[in-house]
C-alpha atoms as a PDB file:
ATOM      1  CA  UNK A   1       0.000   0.000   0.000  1.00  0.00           C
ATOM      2  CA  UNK A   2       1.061   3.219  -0.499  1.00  0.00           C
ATOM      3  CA  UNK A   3       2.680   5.602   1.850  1.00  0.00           C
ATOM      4  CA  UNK A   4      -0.448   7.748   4.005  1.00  0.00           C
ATOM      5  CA  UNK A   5       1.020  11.015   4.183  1.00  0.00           C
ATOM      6  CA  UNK A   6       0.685  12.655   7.979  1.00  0.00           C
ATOM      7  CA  UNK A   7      -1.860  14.905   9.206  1.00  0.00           C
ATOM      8  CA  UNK A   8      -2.259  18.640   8.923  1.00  0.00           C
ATOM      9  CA  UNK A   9      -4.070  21.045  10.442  1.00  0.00           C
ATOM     10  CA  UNK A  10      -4.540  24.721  10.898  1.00  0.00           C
ATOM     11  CA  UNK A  11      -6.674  26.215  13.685  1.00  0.00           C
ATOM     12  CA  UNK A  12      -8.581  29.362  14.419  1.00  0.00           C
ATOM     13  CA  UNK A  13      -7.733  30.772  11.283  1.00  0.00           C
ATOM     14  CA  UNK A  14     -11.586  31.994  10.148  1.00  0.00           C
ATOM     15  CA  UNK A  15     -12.156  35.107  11.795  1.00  0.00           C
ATOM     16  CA  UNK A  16     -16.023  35.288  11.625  1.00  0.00           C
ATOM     17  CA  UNK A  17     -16.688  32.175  13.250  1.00  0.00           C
ATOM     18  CA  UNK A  18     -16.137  30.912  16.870  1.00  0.00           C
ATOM     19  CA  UNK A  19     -13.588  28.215  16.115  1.00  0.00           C
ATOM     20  CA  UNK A  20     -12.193  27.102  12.873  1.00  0.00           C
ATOM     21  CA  UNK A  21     -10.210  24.273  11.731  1.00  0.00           C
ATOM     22  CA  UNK A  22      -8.681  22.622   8.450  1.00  0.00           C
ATOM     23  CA  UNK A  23      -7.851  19.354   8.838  1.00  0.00           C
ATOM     24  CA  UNK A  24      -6.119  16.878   5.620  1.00  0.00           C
ATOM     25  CA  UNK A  25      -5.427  13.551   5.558  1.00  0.00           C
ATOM     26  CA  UNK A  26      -5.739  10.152   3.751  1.00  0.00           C
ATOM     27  CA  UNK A  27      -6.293  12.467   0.211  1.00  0.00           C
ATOM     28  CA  UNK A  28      -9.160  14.530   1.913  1.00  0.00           C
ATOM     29  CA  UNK A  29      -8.970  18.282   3.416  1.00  0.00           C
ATOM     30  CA  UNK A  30     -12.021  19.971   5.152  1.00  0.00           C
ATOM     31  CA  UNK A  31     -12.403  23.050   6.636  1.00  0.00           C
ATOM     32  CA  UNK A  32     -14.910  23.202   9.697  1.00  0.00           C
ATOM     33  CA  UNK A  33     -15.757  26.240  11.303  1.00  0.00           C
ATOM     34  CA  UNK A  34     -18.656  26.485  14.470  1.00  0.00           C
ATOM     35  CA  UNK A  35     -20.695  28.975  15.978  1.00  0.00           C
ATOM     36  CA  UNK A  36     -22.357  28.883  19.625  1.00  0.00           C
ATOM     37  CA  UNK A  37     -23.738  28.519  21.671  1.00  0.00           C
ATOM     38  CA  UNK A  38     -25.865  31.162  20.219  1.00  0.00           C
ATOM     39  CA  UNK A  39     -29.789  31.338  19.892  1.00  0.00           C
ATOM     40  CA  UNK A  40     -32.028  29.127  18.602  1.00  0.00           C
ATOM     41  CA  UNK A  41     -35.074  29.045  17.122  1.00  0.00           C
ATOM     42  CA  UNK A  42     -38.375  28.699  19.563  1.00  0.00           C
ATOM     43  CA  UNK A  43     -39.725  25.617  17.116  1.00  0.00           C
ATOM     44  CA  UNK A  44     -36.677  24.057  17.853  1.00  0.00           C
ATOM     45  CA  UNK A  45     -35.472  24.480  21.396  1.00  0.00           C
ATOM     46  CA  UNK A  46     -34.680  22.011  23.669  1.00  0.00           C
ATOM     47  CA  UNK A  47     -35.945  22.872  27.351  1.00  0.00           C
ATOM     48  CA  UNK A  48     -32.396  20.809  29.512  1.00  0.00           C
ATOM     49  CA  UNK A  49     -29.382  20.693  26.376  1.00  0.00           C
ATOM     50  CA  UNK A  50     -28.446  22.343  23.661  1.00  0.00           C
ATOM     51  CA  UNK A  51     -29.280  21.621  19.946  1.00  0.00           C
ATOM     52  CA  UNK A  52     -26.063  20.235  17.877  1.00  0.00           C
ATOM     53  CA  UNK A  53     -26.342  21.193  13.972  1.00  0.00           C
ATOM     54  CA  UNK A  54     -24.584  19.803  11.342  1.00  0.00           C
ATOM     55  CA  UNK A  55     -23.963  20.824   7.802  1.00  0.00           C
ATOM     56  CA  UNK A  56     -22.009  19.122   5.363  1.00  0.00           C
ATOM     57  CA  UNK A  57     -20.566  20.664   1.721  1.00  0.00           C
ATOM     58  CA  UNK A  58     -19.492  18.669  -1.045  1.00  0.00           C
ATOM     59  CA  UNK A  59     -16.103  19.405  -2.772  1.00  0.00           C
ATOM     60  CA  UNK A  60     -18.500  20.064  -5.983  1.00  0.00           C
ATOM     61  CA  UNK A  61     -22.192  20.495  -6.569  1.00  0.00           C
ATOM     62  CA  UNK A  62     -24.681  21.058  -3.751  1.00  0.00           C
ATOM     63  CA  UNK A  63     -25.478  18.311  -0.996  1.00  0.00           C
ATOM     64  CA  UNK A  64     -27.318  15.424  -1.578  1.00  0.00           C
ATOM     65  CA  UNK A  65     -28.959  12.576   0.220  1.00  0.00           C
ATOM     66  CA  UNK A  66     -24.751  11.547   0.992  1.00  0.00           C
ATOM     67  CA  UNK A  67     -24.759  14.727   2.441  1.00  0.00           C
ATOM     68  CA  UNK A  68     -27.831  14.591   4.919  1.00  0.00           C
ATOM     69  CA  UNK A  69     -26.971  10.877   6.114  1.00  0.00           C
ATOM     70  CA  UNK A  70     -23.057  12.369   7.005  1.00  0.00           C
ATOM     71  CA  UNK A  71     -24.604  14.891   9.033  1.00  0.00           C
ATOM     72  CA  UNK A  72     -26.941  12.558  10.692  1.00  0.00           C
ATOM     73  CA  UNK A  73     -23.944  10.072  11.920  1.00  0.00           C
ATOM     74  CA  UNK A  74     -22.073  13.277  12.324  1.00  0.00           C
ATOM     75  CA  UNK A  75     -25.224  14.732  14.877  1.00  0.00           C
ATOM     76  CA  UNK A  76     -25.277  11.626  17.109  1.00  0.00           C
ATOM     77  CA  UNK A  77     -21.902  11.049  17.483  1.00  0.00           C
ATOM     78  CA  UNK A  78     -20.756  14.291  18.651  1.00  0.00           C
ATOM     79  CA  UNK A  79     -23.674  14.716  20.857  1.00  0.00           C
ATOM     80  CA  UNK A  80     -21.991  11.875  22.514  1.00  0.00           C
ATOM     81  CA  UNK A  81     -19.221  13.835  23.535  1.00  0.00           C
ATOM     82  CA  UNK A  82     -20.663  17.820  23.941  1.00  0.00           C
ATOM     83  CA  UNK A  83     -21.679  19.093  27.177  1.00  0.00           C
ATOM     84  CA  UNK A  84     -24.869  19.928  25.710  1.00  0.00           C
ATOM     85  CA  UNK A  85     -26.762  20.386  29.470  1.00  0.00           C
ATOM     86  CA  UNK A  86     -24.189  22.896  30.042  1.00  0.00           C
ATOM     87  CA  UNK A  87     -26.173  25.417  27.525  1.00  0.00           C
ATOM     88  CA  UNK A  88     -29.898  24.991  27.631  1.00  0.00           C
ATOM     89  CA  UNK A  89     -31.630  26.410  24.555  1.00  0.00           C
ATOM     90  CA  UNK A  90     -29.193  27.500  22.205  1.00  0.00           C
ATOM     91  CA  UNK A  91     -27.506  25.849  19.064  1.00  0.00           C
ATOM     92  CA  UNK A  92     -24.225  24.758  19.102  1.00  0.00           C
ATOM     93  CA  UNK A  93     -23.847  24.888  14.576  1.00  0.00           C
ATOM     94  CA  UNK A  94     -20.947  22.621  12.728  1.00  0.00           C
ATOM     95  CA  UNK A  95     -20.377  23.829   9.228  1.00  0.00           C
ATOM     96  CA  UNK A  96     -17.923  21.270   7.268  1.00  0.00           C
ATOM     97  CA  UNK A  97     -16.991  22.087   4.004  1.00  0.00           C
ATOM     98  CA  UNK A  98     -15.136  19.121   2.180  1.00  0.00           C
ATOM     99  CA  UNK A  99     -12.398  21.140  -0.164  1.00  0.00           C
ATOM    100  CA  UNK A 100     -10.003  18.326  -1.708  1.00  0.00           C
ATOM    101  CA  UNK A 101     -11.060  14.576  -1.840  1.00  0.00           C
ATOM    102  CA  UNK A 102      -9.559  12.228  -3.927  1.00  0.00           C
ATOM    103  CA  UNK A 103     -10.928  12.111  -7.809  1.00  0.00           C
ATOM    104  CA  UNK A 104     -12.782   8.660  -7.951  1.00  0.00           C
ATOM    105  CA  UNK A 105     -14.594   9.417  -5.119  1.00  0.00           C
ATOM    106  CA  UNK A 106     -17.803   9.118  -6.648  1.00  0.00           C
ATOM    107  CA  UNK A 107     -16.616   5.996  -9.035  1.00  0.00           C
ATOM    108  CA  UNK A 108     -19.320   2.879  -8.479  1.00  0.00           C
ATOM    109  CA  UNK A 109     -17.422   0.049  -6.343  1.00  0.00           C
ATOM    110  CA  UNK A 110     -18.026  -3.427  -5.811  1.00  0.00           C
ATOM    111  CA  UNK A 111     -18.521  -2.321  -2.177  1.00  0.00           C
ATOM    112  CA  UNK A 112     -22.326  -0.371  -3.615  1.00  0.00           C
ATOM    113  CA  UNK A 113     -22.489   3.185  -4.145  1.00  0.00           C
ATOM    114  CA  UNK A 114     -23.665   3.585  -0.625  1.00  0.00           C
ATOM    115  CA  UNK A 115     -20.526   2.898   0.846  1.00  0.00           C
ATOM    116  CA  UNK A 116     -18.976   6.385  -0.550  1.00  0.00           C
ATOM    117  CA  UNK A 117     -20.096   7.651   2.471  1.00  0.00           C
ATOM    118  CA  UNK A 118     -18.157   6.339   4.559  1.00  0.00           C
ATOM    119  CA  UNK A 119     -14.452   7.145   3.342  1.00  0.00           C
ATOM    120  CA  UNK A 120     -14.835  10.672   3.991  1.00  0.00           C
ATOM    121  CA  UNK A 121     -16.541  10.385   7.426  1.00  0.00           C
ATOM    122  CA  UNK A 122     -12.922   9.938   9.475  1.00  0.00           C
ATOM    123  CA  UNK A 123     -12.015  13.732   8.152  1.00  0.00           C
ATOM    124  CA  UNK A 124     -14.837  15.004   8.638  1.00  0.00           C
ATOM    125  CA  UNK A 125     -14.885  13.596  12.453  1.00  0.00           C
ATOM    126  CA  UNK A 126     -11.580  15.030  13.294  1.00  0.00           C
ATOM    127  CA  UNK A 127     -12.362  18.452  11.588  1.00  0.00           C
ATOM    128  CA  UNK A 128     -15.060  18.820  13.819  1.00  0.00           C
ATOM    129  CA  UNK A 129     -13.454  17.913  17.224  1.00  0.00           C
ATOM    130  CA  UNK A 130     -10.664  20.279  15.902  1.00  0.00           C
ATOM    131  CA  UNK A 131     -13.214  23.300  15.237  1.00  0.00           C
ATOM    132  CA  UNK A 132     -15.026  22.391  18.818  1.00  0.00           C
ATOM    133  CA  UNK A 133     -11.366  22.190  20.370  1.00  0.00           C
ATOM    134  CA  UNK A 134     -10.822  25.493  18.504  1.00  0.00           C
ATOM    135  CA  UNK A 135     -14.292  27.296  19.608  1.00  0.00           C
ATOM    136  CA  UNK A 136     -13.460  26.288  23.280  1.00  0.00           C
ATOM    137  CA  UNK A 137     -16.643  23.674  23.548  1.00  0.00           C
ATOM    138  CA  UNK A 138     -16.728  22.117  26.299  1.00  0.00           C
ATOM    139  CA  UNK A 139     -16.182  18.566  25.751  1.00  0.00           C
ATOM    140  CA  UNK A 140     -16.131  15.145  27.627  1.00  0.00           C
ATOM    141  CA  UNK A 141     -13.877  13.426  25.272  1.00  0.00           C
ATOM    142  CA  UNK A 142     -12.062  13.437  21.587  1.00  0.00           C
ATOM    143  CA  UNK A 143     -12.463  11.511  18.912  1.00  0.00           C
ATOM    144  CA  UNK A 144     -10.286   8.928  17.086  1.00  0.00           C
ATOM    145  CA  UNK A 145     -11.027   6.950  13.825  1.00  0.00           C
ATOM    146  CA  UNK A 146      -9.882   4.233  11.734  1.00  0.00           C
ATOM    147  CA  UNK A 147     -10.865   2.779   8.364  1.00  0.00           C
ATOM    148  CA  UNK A 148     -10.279  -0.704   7.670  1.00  0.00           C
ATOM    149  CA  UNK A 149     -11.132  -2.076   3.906  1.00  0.00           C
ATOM    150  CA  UNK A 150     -11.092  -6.364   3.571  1.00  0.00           C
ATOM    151  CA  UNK A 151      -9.373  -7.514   0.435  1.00  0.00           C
ATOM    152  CA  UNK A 152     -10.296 -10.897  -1.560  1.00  0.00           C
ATOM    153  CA  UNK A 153      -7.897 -12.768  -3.219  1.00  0.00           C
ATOM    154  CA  UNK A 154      -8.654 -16.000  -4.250  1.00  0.00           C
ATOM    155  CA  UNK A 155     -10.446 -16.655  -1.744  1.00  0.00           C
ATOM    156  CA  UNK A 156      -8.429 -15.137   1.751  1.00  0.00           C
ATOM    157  CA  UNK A 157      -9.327 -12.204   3.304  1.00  0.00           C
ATOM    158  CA  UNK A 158      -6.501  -9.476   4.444  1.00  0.00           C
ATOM    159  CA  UNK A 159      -7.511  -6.032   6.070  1.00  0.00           C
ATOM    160  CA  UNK A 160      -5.982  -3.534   5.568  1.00  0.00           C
ATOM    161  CA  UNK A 161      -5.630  -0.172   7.581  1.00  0.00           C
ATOM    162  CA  UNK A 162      -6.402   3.364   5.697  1.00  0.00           C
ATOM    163  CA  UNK A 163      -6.523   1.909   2.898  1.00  0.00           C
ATOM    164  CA  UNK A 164      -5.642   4.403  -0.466  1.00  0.00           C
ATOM    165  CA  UNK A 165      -8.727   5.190  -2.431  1.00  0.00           C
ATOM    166  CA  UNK A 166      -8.010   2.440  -5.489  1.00  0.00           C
ATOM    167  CA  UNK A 167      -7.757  -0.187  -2.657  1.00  0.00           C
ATOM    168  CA  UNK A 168     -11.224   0.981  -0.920  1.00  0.00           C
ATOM    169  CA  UNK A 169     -12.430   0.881  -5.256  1.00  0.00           C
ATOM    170  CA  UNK A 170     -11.899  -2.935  -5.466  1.00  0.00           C
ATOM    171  CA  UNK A 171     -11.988  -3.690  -1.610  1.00  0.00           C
ATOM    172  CA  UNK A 172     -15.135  -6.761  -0.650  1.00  0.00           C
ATOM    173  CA  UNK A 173     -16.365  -4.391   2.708  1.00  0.00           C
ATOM    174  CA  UNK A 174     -14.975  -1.440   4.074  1.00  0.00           C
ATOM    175  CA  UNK A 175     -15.547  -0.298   7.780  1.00  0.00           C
ATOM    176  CA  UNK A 176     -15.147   2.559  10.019  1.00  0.00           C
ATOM    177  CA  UNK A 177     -15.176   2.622  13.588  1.00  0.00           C
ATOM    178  CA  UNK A 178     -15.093   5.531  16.035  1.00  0.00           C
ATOM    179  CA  UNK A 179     -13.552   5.481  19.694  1.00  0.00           C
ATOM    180  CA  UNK A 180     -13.311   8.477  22.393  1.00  0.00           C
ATOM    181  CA  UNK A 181     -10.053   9.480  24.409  1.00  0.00           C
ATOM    182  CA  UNK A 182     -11.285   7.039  27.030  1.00  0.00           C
ATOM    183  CA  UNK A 183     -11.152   4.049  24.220  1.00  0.00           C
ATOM    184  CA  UNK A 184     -15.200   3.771  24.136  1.00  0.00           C
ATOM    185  CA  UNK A 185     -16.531   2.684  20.877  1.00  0.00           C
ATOM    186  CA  UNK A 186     -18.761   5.602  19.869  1.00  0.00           C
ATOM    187  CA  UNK A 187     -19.595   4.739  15.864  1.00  0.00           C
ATOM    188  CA  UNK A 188     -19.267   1.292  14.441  1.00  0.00           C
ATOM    189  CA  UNK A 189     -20.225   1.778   9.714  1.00  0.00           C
ATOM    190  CA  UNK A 190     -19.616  -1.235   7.550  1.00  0.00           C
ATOM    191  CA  UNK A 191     -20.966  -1.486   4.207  1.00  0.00           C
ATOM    192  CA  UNK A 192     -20.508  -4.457   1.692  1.00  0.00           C
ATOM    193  CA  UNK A 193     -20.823  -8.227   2.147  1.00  0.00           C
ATOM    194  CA  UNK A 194     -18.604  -9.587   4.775  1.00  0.00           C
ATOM    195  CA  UNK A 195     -18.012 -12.284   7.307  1.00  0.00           C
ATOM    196  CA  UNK A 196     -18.711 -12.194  11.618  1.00  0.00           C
ATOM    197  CA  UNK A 197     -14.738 -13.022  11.401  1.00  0.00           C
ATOM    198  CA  UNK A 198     -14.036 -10.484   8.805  1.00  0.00           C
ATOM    199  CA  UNK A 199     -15.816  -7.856  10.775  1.00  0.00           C
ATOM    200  CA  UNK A 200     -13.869  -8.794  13.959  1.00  0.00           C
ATOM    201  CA  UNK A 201     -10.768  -8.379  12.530  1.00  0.00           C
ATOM    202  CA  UNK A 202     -11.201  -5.388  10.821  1.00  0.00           C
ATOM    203  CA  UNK A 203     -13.047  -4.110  14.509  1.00  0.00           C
ATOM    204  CA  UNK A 204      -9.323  -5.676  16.493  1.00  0.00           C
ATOM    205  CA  UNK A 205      -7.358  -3.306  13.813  1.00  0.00           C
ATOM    206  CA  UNK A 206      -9.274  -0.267  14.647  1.00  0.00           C
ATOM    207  CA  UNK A 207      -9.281  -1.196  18.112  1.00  0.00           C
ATOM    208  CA  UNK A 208      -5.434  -1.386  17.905  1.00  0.00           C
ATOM    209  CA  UNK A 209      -4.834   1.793  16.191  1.00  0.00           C
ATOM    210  CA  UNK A 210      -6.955   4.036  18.046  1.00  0.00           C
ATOM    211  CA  UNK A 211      -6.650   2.587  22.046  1.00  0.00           C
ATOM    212  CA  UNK A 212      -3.736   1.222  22.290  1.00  0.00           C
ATOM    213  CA  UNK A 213      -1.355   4.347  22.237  1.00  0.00           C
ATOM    214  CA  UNK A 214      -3.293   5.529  25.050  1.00  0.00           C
ATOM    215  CA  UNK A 215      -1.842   2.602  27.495  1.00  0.00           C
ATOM    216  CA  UNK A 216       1.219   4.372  28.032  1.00  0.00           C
ATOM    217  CA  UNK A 217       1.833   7.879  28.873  1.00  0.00           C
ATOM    218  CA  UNK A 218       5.695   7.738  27.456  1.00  0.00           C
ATOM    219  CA  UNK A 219       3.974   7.638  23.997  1.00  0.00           C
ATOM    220  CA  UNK A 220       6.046   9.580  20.821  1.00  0.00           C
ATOM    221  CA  UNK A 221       3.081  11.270  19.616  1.00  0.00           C
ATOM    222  CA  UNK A 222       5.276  11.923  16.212  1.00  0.00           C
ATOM    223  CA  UNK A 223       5.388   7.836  15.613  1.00  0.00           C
ATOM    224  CA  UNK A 224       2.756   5.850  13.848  1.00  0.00           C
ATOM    225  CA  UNK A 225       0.958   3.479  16.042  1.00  0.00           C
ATOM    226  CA  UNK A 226       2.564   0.728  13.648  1.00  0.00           C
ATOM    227  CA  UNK A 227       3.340  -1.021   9.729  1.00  0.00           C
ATOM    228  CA  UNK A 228       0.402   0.205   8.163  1.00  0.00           C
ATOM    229  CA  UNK A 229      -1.538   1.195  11.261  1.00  0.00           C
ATOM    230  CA  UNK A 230      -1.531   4.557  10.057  1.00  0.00           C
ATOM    231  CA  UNK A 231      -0.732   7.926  11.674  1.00  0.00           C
ATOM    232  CA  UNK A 232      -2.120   8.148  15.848  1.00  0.00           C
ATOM    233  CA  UNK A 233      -4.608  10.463  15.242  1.00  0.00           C
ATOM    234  CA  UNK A 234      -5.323  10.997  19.256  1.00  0.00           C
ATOM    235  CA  UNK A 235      -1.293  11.621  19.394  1.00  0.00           C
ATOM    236  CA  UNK A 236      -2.133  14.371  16.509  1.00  0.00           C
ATOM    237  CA  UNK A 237      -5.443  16.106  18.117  1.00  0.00           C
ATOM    238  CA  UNK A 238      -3.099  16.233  21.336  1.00  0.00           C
ATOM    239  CA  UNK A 239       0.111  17.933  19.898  1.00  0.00           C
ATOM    240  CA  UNK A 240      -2.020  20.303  17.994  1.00  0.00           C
ATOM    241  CA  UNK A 241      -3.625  21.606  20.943  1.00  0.00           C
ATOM    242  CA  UNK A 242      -1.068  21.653  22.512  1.00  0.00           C
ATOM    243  CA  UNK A 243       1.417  23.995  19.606  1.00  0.00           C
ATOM    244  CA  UNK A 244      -2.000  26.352  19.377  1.00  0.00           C
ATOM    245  CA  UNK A 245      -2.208  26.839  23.523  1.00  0.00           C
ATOM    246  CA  UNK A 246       1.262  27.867  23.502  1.00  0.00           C
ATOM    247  CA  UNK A 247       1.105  30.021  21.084  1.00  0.00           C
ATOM    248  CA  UNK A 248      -2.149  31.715  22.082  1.00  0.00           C
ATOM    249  CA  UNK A 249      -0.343  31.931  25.444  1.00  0.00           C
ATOM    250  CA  UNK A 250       3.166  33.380  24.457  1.00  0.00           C
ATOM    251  CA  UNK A 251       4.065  37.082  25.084  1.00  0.00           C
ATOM    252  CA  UNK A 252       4.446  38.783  21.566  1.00  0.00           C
END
């Protein structure tokens, strides 16, 4: 498999919004940006937590039904980790805007046209705890995500971790699963036709990739987590908080 270049991001760098956030990886760069908690509509307060919008932009064109089911697994998985009681009646508003993806995005796979949804969904994940991060929402965990595609070849099944865009083209299933800071599975989205066995080893990889750097605190946060593990994406949402704190912090 090819190389996965690492992980970029720039924060805080709209100036009309409260927090901002471009995040690229795996052939994909979105820029997030979030406003709130600011007012919300009477027709659709809630009386005890806060409502959690989400709008996703396609690269090209205007957003389609692949649009509105992103935003719904987009909506219930970061309610998961907002303090939402902490702002009764207001909106809390994610705007994602997908800028570069790779070109045969849209190219029919054996995996059903369906499953185009779920390449992009990592990015957009970790622009959007960037952007809260960046906004200063409180929250009771980040997010970390891995996508696992399972190869056939004559018969055998390998997975294979972040797997390039030709690869998730003639992949048999692909599947991404979502984990918190604290290692709790949050998201679990398979499409295609696959085994229980396939699906548990594509579900031990992610597992792997995403909780295991967070069993030791002596972790290089500038290491991958392993041979095609991919980059540590918790490591990376760390560090960059960390660079952006100290420079918010230091005397100019």
């Amino acid at each position: 498999m090819a190389a996965t270049h690492e992980p970029a991001a720039i924060l805080s760098h709209l100036q009309s919004a409260d927090g901002s956030a471009t995040f690229s990886y795996a052939g994909y760069t979105v820029t997030g940006a979030v406003n709130g908690p600011i007012e919300v509509q009477r027709r659709d307060e809630l009386p005890e937590e806060a409502v959690v919008d989400v709008i996703v932009r396609p690269a090209a064109g205007v957003g389609g039904t692949r649009e509105r089911h992103l935003e719904s697994l987009l909506q219930s998985t970061l309610r998961q980790i907002i303090l939402i009681g902490n702002f009764p009646r207001t909106l809390i508003q994610i705007t994602l805007q997908v800028i570069v993806a790779p070109e045969n995005e849209y190219v029919n796979t054996k995996v059903t046209q369906a499953s185009t949804n779920l390449p992009i969904l990592p990015a957009l994940i970790q622009t959007s705890v960037l952007t809260l991060l960046s906004a200063a929402i409180p929250l009771t965990a980040t997010l970390t995500s891995a996508t696992l595609a399972v190869m056939s070849d004559n018969g055998d099944s390998t997975t294979i971790a972040n797997p390039t865009a030709r690869e998730i083209e003639l992949s048999k299933s692909l599947h991404v699963f979502v984990y918190t800071s604290h290692d709790e599975l949050v998201l679990s989205e398979s499409e295609g036709e696959f085994t229980f066995e396939e699906w548990s080893g594509a579900f031990e990889a992610a597992r792997q990739q995403c909780c295991v750097q967070s069993q030791s605190e002596d972790v290089d946060m500038n290491n991958d987590a392993g041979a095609g593990a991919g980059a540590d994406l918790k490591g990376f949402t760390r560090s960059t908080m960390e660079a952006q704190i100290a420079s918010d912090l230091h005397w100019k």
